[in-house]
PDB file of N, CA and C in Angstrom:
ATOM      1  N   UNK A   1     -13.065   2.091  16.266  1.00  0.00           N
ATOM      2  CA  UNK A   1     -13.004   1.879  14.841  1.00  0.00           C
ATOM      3  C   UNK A   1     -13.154   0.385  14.572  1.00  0.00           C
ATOM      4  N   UNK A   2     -13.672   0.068  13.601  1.00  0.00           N
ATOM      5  CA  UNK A   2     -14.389  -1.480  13.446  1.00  0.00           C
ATOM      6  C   UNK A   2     -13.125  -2.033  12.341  1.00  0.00           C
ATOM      7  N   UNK A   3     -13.246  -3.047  12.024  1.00  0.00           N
ATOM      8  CA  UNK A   3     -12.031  -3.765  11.506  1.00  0.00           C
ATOM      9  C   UNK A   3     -11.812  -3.261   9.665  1.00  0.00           C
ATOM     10  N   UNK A   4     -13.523  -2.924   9.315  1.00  0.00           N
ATOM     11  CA  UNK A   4     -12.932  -2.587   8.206  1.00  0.00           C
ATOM     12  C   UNK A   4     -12.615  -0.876   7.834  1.00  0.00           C
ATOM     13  N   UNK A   5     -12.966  -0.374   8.689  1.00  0.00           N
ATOM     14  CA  UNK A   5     -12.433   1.094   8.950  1.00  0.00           C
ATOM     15  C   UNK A   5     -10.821   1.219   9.019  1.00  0.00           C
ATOM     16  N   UNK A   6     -10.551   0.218   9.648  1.00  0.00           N
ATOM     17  CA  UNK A   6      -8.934  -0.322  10.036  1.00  0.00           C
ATOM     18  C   UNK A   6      -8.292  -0.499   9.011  1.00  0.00           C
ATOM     19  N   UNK A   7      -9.215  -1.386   7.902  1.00  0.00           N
ATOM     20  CA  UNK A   7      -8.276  -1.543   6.542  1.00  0.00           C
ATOM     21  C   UNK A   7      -8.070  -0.868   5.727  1.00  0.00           C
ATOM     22  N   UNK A   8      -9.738  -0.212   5.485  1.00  0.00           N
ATOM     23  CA  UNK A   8      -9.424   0.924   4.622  1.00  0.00           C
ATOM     24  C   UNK A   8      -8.656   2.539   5.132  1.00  0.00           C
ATOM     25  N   UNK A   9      -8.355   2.572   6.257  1.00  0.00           N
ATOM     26  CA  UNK A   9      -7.416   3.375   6.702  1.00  0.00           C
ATOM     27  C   UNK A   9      -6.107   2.834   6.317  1.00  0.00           C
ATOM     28  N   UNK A  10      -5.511   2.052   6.475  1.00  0.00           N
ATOM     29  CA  UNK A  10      -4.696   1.251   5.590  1.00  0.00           C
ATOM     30  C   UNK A  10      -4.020   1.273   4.381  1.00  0.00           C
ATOM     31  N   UNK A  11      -5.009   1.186   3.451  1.00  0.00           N
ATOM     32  CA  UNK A  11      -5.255   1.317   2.535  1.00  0.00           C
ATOM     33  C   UNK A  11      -5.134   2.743   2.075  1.00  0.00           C
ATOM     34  N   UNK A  12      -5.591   3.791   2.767  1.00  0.00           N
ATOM     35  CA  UNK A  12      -5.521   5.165   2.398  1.00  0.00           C
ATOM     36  C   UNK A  12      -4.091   5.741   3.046  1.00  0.00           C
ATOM     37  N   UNK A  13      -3.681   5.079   4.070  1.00  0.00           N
ATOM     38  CA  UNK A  13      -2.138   5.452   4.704  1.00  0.00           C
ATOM     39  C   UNK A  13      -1.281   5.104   3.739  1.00  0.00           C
ATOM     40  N   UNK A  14      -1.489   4.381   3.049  1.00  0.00           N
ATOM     41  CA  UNK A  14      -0.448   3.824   1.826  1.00  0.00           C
ATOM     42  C   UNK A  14      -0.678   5.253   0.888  1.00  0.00           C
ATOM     43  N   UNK A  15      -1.814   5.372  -0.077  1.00  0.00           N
ATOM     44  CA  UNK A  15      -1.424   6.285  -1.422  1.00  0.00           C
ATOM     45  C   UNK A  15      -1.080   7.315  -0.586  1.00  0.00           C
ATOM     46  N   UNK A  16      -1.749   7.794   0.731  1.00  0.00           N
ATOM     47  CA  UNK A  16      -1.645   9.326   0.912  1.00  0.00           C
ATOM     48  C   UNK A  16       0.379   9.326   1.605  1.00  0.00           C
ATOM     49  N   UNK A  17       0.799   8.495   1.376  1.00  0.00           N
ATOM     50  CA  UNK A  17       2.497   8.502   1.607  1.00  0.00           C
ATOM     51  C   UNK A  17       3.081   9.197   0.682  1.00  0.00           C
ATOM     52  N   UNK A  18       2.462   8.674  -0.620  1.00  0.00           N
ATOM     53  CA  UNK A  18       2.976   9.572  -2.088  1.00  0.00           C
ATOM     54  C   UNK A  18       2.700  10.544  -1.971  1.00  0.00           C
ATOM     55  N   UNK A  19       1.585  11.436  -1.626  1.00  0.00           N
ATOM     56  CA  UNK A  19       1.185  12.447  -1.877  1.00  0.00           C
ATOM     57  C   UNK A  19       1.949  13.303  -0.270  1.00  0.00           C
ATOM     58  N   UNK A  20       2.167  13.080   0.533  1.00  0.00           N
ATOM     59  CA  UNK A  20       2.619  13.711   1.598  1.00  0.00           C
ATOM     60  C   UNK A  20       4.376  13.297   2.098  1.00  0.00           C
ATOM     61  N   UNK A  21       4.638  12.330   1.274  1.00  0.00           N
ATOM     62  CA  UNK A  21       6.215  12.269   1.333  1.00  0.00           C
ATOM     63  C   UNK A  21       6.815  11.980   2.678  1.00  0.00           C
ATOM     64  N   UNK A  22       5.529  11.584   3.280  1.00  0.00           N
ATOM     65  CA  UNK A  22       5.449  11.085   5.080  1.00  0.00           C
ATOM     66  C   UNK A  22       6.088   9.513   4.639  1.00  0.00           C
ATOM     67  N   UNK A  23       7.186   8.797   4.891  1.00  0.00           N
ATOM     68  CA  UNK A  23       7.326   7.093   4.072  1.00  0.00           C
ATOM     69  C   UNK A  23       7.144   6.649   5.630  1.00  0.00           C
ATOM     70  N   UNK A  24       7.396   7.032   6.662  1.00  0.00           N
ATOM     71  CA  UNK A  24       7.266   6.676   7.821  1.00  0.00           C
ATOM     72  C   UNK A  24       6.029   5.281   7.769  1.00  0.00           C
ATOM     73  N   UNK A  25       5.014   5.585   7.609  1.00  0.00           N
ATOM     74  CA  UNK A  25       3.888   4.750   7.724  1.00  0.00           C
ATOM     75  C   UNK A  25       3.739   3.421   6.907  1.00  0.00           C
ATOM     76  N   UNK A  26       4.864   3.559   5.669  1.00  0.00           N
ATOM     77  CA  UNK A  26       5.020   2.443   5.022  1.00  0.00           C
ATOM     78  C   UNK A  26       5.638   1.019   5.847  1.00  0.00           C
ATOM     79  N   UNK A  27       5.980   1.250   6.549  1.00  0.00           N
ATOM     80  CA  UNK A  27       6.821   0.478   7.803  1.00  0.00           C
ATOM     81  C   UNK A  27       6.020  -0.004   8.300  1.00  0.00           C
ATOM     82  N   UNK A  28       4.984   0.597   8.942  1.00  0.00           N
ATOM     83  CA  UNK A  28       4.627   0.655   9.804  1.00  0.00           C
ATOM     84  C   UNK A  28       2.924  -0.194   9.763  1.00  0.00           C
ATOM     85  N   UNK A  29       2.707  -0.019   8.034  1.00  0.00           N
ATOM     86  CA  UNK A  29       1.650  -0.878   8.148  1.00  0.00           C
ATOM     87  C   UNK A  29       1.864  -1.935   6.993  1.00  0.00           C
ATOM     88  N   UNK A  30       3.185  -2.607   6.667  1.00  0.00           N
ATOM     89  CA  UNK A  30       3.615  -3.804   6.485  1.00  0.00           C
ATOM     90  C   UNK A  30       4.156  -4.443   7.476  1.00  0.00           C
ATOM     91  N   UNK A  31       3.882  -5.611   7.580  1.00  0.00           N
ATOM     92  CA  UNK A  31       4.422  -6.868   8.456  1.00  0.00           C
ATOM     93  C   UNK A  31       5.927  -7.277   8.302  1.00  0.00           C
ATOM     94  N   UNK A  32       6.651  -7.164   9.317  1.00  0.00           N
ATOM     95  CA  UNK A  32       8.173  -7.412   9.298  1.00  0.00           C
ATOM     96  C   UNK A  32       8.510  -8.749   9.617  1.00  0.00           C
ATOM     97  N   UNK A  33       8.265  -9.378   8.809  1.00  0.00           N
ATOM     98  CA  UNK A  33       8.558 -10.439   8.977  1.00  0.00           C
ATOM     99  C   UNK A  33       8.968 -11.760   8.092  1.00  0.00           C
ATOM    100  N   UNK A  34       9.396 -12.803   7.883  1.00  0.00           N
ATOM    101  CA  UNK A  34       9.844 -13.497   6.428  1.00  0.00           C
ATOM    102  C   UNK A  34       8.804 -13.849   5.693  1.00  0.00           C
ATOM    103  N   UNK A  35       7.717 -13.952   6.489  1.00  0.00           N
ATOM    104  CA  UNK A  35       6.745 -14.702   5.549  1.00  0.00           C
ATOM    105  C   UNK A  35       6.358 -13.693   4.762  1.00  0.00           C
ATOM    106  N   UNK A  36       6.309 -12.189   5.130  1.00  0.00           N
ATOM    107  CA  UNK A  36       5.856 -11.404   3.804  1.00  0.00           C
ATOM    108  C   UNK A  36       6.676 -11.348   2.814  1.00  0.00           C
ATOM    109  N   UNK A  37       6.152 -11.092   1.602  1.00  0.00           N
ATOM    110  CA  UNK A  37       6.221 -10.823  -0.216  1.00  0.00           C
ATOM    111  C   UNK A  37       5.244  -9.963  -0.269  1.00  0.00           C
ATOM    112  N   UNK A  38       5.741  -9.474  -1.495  1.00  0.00           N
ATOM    113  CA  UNK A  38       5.131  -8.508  -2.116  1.00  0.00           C
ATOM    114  C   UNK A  38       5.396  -8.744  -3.881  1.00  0.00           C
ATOM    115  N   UNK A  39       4.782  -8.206  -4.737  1.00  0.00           N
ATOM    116  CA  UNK A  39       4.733  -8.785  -6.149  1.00  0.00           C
ATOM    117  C   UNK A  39       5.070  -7.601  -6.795  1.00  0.00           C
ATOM    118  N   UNK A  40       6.536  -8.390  -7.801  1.00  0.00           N
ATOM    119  CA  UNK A  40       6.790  -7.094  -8.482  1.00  0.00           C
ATOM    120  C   UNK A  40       6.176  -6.473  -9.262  1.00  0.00           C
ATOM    121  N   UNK A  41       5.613  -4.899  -9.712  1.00  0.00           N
ATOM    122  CA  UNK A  41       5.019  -5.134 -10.703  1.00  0.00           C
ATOM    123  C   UNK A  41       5.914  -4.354 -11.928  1.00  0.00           C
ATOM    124  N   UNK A  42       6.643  -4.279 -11.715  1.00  0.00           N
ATOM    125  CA  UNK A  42       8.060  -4.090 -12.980  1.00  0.00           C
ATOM    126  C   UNK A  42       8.833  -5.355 -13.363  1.00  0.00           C
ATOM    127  N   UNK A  43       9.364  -5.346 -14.326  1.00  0.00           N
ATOM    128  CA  UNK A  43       9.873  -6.430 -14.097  1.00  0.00           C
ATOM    129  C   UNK A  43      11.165  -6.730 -13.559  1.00  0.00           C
ATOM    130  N   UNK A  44      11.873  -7.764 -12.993  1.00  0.00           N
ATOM    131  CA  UNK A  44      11.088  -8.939 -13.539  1.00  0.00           C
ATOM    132  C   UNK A  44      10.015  -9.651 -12.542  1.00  0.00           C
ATOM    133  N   UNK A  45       9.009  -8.875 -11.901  1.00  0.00           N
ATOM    134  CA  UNK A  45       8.076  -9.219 -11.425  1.00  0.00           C
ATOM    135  C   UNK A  45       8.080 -10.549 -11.076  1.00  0.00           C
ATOM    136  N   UNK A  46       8.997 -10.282  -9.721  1.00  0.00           N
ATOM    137  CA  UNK A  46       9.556 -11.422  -8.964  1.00  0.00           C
ATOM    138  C   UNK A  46       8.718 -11.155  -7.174  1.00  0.00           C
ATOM    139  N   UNK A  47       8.756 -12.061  -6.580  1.00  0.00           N
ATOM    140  CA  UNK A  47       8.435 -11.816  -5.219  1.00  0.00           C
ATOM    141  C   UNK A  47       9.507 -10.947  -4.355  1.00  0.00           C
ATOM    142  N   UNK A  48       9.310 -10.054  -3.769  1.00  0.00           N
ATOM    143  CA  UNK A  48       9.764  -8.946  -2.831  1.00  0.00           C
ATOM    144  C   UNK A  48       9.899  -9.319  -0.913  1.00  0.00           C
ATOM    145  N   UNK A  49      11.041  -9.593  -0.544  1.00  0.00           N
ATOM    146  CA  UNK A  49      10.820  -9.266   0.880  1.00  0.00           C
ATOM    147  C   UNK A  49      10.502  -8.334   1.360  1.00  0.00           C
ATOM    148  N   UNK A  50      10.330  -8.367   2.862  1.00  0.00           N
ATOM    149  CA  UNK A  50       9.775  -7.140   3.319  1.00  0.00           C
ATOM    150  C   UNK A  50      10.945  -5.867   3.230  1.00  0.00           C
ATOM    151  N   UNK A  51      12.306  -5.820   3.296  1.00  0.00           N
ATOM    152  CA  UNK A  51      13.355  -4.972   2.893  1.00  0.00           C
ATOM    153  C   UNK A  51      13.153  -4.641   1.424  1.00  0.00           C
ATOM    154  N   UNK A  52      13.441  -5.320   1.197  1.00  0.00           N
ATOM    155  CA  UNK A  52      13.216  -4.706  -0.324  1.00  0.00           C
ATOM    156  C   UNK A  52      11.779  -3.992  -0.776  1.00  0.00           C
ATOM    157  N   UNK A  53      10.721  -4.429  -0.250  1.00  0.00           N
ATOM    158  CA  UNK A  53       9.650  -3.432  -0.835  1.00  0.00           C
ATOM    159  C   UNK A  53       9.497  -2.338  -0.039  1.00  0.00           C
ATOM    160  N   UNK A  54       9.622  -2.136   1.383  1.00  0.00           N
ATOM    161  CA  UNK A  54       9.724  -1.047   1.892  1.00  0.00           C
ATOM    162  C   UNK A  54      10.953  -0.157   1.082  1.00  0.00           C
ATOM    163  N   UNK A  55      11.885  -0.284   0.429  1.00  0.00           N
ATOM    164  CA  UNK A  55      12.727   0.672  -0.108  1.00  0.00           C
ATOM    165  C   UNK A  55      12.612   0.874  -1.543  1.00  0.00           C
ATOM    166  N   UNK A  56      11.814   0.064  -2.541  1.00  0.00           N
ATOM    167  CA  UNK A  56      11.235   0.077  -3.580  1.00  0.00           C
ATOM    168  C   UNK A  56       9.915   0.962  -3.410  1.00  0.00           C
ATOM    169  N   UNK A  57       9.409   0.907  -2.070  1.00  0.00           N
ATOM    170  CA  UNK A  57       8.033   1.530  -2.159  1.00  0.00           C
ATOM    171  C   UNK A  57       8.815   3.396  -2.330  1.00  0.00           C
ATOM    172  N   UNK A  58       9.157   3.456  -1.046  1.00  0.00           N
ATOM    173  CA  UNK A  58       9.862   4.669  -0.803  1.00  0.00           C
ATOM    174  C   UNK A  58      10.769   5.394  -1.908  1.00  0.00           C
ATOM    175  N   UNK A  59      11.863   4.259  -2.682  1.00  0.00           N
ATOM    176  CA  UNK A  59      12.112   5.421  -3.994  1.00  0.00           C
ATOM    177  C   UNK A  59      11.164   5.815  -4.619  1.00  0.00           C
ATOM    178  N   UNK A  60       9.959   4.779  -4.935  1.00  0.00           N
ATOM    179  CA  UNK A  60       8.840   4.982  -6.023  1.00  0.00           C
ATOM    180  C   UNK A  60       8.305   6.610  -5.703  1.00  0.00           C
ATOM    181  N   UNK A  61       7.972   6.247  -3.989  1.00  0.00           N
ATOM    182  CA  UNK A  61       6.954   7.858  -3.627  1.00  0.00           C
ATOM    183  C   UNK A  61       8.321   9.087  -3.775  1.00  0.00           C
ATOM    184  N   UNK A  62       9.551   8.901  -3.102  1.00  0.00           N
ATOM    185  CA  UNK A  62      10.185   9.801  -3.612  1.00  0.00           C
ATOM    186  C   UNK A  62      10.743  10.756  -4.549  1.00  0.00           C
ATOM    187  N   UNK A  63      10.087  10.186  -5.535  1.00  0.00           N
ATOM    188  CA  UNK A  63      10.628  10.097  -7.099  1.00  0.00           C
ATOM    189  C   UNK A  63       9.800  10.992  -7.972  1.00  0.00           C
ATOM    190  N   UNK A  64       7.916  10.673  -7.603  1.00  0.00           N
ATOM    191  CA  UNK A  64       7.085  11.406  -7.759  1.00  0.00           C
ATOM    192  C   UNK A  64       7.019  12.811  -7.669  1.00  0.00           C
ATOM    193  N   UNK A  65       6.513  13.880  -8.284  1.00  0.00           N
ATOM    194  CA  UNK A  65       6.289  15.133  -7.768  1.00  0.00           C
ATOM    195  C   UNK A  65       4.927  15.450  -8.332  1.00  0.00           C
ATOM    196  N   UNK A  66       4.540  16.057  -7.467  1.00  0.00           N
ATOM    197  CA  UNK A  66       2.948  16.784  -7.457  1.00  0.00           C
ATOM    198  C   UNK A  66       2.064  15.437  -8.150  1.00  0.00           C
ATOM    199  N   UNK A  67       2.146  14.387  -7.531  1.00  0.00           N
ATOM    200  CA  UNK A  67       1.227  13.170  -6.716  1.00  0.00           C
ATOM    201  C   UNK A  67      -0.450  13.058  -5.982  1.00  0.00           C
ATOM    202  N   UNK A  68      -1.122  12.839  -7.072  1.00  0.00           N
ATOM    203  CA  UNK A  68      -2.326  12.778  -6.712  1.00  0.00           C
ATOM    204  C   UNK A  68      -3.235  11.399  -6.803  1.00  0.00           C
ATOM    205  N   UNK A  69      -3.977  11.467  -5.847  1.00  0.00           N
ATOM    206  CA  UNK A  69      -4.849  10.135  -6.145  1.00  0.00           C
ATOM    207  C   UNK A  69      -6.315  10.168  -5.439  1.00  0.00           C
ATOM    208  N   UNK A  70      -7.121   9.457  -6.026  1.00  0.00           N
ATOM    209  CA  UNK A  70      -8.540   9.429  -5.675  1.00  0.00           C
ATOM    210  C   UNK A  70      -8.806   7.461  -5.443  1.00  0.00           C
ATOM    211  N   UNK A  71      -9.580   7.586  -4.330  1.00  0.00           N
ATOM    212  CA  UNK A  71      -9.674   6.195  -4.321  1.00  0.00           C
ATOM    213  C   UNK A  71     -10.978   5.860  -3.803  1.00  0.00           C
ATOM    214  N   UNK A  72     -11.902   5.143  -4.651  1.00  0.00           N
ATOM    215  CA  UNK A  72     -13.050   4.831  -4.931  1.00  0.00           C
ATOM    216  C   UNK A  72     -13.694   3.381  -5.271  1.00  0.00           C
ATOM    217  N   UNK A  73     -15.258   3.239  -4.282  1.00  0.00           N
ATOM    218  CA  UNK A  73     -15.604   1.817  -4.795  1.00  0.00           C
ATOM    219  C   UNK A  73     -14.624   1.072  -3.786  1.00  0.00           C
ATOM    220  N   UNK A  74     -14.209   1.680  -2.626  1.00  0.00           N
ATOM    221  CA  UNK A  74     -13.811   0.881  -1.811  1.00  0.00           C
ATOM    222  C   UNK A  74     -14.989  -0.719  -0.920  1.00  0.00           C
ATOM    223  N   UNK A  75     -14.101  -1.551  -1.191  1.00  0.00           N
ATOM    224  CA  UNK A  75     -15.159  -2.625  -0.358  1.00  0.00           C
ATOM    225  C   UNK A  75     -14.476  -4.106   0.107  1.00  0.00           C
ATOM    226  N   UNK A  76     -14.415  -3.955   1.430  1.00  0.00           N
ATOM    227  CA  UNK A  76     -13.732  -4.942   2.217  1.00  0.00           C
ATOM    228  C   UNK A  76     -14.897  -5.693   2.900  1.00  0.00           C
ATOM    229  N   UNK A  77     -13.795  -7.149   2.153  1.00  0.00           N
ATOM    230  CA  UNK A  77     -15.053  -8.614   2.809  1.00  0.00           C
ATOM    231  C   UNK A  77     -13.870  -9.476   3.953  1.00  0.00           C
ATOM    232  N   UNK A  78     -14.328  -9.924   4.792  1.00  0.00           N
ATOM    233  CA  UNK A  78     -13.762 -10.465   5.541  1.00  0.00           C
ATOM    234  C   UNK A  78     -14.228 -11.615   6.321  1.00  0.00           C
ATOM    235  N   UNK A  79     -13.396 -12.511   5.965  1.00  0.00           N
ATOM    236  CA  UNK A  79     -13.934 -14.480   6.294  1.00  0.00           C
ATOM    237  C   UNK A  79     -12.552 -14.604   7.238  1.00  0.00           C
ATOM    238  N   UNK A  80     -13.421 -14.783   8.378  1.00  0.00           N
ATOM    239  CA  UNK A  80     -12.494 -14.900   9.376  1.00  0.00           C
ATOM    240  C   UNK A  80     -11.393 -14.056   9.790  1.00  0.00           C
ATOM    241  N   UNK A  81     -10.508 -14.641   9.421  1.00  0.00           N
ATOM    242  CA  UNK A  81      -9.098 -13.830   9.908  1.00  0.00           C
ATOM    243  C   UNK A  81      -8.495 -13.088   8.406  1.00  0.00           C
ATOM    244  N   UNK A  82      -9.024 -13.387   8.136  1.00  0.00           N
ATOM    245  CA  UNK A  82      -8.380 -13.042   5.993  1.00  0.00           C
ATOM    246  C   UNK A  82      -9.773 -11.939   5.838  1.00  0.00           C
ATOM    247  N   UNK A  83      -9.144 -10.762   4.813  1.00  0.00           N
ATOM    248  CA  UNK A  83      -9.543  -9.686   4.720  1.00  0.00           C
ATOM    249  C   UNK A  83      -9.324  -9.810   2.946  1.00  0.00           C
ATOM    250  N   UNK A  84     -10.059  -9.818   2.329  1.00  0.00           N
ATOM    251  CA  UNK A  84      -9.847  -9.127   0.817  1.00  0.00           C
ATOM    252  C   UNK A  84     -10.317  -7.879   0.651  1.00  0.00           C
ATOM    253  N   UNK A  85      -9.847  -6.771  -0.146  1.00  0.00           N
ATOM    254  CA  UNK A  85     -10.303  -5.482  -0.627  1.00  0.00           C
ATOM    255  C   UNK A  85     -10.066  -5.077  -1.818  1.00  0.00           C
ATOM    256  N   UNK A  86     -10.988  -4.594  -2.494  1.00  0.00           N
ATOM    257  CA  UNK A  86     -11.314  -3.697  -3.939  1.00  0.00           C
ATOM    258  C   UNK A  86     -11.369  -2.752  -3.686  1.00  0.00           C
ATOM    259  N   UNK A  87     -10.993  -1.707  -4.834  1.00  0.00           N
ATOM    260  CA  UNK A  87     -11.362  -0.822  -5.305  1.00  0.00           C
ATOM    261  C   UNK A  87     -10.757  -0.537  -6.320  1.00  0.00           C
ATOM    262  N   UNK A  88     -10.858   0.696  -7.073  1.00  0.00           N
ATOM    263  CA  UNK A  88     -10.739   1.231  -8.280  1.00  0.00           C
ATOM    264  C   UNK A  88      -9.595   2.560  -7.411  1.00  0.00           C
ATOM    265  N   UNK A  89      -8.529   2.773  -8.269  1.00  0.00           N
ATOM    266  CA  UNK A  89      -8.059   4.106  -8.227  1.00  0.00           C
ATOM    267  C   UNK A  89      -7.060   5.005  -9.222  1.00  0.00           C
ATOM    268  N   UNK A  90      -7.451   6.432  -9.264  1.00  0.00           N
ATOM    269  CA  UNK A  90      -7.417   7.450 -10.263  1.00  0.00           C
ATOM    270  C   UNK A  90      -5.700   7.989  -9.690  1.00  0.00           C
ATOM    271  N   UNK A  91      -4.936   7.948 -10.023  1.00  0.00           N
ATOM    272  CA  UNK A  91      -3.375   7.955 -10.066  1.00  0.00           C
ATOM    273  C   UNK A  91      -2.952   9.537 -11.181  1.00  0.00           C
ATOM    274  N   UNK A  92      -2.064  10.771 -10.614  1.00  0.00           N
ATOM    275  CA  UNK A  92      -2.073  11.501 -11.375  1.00  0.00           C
ATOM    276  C   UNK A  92      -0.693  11.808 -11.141  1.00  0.00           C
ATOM    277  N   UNK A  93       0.237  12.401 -11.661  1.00  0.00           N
ATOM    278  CA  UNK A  93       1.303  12.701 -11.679  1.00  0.00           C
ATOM    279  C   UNK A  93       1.682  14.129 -11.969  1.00  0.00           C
TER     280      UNK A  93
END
């Protein structure tokens, strides 16, 4: 698998958590470590350690029922060691 197959697997291990209630993988493909943050997007949309968004992520998917998503217009550029990615996605509840 090539590096951006890697991300956008990634990327799809994340929404498909909501939809399968699997949180296991949320762990597992964030970085444990101090230097990560994460950005609130509630407020007061403050920076997140890695504890805290792994258990913010997990009430969020827990909370959900009958959780759907489509994710489209995926496109990962990558300069060097740094990876940016787009896309567009359809969120249903």
């Amino acid at each position: 698998m090539g590096d951006k197959d890697e991300i956008l697997d990634v990327i799809t291990t994340f929404f498909d958590s909501g939809k399968t209630k699997n949180l296991a993988p949320l762990s597992a493909i964030q970085l444990d470590d101090p230097r990560f943050s994460s950005y609130g997007d509630v407020p007061p949309f403050d920076l997140k350690d890695y504890a805290t968004t792994i258990a913010l992520q997990q009430l969020r998917f827990v909370s959900i029922s009958d959780y759907e998503h489509e994710i489209k217009n995926m496109r990962v550029d990558i300069f060097d060691n740094c990876a940016v990615v787009t896309f567009t996605i359809r969120q249903t509840e």
